[in-house]
Protein backbone atom coordinates (compact mmCIF):
# COMPACT_ATOMS: atom_id res chain seq x y z
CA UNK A 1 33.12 35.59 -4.29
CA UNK A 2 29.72 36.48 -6.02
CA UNK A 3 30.80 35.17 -8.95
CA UNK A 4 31.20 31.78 -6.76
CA UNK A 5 27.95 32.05 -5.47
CA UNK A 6 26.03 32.13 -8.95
CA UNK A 7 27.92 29.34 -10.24
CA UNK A 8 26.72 27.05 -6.96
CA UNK A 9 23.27 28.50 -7.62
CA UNK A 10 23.33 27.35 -11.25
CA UNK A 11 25.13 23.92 -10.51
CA UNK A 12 21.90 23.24 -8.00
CA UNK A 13 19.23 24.56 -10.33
CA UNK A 14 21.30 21.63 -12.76
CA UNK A 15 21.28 19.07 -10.39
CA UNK A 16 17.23 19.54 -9.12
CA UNK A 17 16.19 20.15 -13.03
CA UNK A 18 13.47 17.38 -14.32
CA UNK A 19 12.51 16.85 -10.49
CA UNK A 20 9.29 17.36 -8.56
CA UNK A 21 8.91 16.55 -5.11
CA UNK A 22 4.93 16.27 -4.13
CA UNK A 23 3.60 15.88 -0.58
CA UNK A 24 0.60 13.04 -0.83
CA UNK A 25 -2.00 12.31 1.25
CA UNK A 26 -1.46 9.01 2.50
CA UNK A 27 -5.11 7.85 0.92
CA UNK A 28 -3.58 9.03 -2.17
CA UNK A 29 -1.13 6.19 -2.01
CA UNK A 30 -2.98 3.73 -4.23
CA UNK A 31 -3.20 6.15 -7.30
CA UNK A 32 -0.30 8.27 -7.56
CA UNK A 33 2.07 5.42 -8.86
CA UNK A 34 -0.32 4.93 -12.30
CA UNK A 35 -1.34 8.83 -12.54
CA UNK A 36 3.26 9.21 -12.15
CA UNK A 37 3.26 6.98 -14.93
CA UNK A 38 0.56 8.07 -16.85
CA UNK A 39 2.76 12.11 -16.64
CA UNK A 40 5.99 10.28 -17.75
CA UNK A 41 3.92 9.17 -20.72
CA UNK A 42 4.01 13.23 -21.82
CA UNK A 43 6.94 13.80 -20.03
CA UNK A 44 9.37 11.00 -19.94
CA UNK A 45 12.22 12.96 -18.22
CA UNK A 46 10.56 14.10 -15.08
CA UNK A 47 11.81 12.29 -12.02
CA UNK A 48 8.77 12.58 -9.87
CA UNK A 49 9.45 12.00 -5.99
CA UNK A 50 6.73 11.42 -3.96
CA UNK A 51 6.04 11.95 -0.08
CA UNK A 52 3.30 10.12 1.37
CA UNK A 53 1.85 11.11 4.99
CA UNK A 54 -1.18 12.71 6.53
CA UNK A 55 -2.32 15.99 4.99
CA UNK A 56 -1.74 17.36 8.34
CA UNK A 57 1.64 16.31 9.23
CA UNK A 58 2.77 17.16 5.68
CA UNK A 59 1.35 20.74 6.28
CA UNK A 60 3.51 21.28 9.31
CA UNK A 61 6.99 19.98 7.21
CA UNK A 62 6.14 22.41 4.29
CA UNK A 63 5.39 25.26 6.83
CA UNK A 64 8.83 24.37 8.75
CA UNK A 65 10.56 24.82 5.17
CA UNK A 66 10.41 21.18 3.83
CA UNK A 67 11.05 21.86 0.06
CA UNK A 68 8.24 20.17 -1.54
CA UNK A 69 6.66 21.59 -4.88
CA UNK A 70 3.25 20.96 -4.86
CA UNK A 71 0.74 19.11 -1.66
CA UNK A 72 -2.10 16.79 -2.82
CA UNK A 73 -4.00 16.63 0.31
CA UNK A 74 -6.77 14.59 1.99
CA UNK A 75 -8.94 17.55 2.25
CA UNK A 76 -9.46 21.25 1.77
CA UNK A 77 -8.58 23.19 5.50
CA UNK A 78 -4.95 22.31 4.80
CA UNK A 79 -4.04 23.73 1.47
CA UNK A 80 -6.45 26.22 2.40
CA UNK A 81 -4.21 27.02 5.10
CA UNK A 82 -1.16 27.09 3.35
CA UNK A 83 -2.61 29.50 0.90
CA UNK A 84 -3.52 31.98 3.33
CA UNK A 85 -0.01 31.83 5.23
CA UNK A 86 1.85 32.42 1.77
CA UNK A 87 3.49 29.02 1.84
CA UNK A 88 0.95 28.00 -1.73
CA UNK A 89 0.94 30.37 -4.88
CA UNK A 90 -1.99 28.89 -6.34
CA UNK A 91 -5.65 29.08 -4.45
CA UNK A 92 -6.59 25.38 -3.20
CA UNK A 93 -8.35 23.92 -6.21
CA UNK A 94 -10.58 20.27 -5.59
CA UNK A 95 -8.44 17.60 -7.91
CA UNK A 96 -10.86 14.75 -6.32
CA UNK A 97 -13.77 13.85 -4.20
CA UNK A 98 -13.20 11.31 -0.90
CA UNK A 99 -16.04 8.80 -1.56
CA UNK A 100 -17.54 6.57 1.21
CA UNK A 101 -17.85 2.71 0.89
CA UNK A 102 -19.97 -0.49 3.07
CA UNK A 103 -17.10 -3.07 3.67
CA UNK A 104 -17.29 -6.44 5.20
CA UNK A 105 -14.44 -9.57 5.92
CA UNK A 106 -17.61 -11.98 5.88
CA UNK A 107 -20.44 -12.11 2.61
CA UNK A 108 -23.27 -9.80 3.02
CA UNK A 109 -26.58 -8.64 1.28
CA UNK A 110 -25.92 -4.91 0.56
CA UNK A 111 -28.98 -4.49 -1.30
CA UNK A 112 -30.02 -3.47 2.01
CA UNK A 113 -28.36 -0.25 2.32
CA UNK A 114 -28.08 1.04 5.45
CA UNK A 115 -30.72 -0.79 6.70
CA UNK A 116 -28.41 -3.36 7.14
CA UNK A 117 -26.82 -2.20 9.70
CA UNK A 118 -29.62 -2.62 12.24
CA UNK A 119 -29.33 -6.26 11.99
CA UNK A 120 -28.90 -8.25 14.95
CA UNK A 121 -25.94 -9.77 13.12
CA UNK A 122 -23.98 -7.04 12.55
CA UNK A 123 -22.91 -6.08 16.68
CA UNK A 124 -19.80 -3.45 16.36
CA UNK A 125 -19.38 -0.95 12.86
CA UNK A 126 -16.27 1.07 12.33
CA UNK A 127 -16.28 4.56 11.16
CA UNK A 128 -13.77 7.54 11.51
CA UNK A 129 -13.70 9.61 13.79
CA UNK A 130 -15.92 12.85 13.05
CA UNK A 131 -13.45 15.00 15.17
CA UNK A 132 -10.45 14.18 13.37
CA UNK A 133 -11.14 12.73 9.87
CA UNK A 134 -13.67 13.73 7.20
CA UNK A 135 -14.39 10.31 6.08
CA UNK A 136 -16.09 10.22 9.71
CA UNK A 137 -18.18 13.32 9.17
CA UNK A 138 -19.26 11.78 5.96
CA UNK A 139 -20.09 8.69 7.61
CA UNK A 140 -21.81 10.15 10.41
CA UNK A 141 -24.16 12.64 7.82
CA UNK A 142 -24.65 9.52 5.89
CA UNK A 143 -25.98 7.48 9.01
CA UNK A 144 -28.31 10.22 9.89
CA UNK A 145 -29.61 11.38 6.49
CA UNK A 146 -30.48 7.54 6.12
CA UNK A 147 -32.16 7.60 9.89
CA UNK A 148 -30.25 4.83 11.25
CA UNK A 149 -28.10 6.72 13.63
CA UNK A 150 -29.97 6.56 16.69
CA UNK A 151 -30.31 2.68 16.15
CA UNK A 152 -26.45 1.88 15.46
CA UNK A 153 -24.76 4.54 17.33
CA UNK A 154 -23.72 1.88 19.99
CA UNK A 155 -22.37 0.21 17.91
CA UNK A 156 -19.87 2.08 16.47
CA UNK A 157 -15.92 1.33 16.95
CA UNK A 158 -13.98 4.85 16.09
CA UNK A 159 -10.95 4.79 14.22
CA UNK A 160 -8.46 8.20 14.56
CA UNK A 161 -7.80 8.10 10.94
CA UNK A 162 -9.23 6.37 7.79
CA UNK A 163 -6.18 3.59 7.45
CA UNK A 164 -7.02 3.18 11.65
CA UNK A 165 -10.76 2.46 10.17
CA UNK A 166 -10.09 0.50 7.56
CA UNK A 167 -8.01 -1.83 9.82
CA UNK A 168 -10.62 -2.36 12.36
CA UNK A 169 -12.91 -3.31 9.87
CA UNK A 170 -10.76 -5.86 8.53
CA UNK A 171 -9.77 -7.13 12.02
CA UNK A 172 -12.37 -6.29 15.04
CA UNK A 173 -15.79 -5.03 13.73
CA UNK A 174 -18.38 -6.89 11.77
CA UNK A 175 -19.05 -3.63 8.91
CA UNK A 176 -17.15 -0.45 8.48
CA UNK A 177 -18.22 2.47 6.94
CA UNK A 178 -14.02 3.52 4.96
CA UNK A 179 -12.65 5.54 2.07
CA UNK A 180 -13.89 3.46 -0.89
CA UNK A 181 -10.02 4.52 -2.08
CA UNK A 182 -8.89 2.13 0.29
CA UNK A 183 -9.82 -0.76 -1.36
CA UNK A 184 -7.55 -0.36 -4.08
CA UNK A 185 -4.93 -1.30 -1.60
CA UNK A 186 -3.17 -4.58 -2.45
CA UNK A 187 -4.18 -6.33 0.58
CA UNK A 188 -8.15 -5.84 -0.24
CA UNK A 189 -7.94 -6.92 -3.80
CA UNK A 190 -9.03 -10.55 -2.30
CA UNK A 191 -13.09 -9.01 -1.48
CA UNK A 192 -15.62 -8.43 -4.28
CA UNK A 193 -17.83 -5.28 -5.05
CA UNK A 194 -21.33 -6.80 -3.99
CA UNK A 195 -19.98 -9.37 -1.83
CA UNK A 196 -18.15 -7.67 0.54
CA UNK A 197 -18.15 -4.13 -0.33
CA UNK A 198 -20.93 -1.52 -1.89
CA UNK A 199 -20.94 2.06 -2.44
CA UNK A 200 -22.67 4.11 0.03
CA UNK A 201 -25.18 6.13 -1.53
CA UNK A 202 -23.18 9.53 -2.00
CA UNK A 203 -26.73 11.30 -2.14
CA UNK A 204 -26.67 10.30 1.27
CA UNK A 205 -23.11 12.49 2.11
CA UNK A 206 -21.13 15.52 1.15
CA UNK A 207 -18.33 14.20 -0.74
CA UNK A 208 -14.69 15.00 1.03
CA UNK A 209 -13.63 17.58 -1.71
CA UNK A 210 -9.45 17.13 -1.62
CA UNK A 211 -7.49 19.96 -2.64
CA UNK A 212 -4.49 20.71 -4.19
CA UNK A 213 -1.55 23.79 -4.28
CA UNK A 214 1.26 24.61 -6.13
CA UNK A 215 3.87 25.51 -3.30
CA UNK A 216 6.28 28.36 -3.17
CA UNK A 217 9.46 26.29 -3.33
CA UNK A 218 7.43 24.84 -7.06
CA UNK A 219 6.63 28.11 -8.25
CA UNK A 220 9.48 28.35 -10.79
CA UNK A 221 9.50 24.69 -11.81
CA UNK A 222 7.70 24.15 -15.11
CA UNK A 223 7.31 20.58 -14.10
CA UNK A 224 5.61 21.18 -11.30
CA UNK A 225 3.30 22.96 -13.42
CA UNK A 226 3.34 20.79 -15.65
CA UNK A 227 2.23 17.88 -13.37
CA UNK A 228 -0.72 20.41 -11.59
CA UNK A 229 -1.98 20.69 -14.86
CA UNK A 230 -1.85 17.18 -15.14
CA UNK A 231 -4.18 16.27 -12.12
CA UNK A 232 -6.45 18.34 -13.32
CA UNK A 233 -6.63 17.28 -16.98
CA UNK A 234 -9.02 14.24 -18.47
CA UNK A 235 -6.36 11.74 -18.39
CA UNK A 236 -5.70 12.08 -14.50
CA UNK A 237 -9.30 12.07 -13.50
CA UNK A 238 -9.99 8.52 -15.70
CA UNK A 239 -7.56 7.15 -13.22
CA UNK A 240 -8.31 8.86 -10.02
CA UNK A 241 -11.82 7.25 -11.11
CA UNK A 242 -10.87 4.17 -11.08
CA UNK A 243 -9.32 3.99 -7.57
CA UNK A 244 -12.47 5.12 -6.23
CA UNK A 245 -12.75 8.71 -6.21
CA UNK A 246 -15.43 10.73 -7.26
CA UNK A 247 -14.97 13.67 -9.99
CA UNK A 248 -16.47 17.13 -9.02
């Protein structure tokens, strides 16, 4: 009988070989298909399986056993969390920095900064919510660092979650204040930098340091390793660069 039992236990360590499954912050989405490829470029027989969600949801699956390897996530209190309830084997490390953008539908002057958003013109502005996303207590610093708060806090539309935000500035507000990640989405390729989008200022804003773990159910895969090493390495932050991010 034990001999049957370390037989299955080898046939499944066959079977999972050359796989990683990471959980992904949803505002990951945009970059983890080129930063996969750019991996299978070194290591062209990993089968990399990814798991998009929020950072919080996917923390409550890996803490109710979900067998994921390794958790990029939106922001640092999760992995953090995981880390001190034994469920991550490496301490939360920041892979990436949540950057904030200006976005408009219609043609603006950004060379305004935030002035602009005193204008009579621009009536309703989404942002996250502060309480339940840190893109919205990056937003809200940024408003009141710049001293426009107190003259566009009526006008602010909140969104529960940066995708929510994003939505309602492409749909029901005049401005929003979103993850500059997000427009690396196919669906805003169509607006120009300038025209109708700008960085915010990030002197103006703590950057949203995200974090990453290696999780206990990865901790004896050499891919997953492999691919942690990865995210952290030169090649990996070129990309994440390019969809937005900033690099700490």
């Amino acid at each position: 009988m034990k001999i049957r039992v370390v037989w299955l236990l080898l046939i499944a360590i066959a079977l999972n070989a050359g796989e990683i499954r990471i959980a992904v912050a949803a505002n990951v989405s945009y970059a983890i298909e080129p930063l996969i490829k750019a991996f299978n470029n070194e290591y062209p027989d990993s089968k990399v399986n990814v798991i998009l969600g929020s950072s919080g949801k996917l923390t409550a699956q890996i803490s109710h056993g979900a067998p994921y390897d390794l958790f990029l996530s939106a922001n640092m209190k999760y992995p953090e969390a995981l880390y001190e309830n034994g469920e991550a084997v490496t301490k939360p490390v920041v892979y990436a920095q949540g950057s904030l953008a200006f976005f408009s539908v219609k043609e603006q002057d950004f060379s305004k900064g935030m002035a602009l958003l005193k204008e009579l013109s621009i009536k309703r502005i989404a942002v996250a919510n502060p309480k339940t996303a840190p893109y919205g207590v990056a937003a809200e610093e940024a408003l009141k660092k710049a001293k426009v708060y107190n003259d566009v806090k009526d006008k602010l539309i909140y969104g529960e979650s940066i995708s929510q935000t994003v939505s309602y500035a492409a749909t029901a507000t005049d401005m929003g204040i979103i993850a500059k990640s997000s427009l690396f989405s196919p669906r805003m390729s169509k607006y120009e930098k300038e025209k109708h989008w700008k960085d915010v200022d990030p002197k103006l804003y703590t950057p949203i340091d995200q974090g990453m773990v290696l999780l206990k159910h990865g901790s004896r895969n050499s891919e997953a390793r492999a691919f942690y090493d990865f995210i952290l390495g030169a090649k990996a932050k070129k990309i994440l660069l390019d969809f937005g991010y900033l690099i700490p």
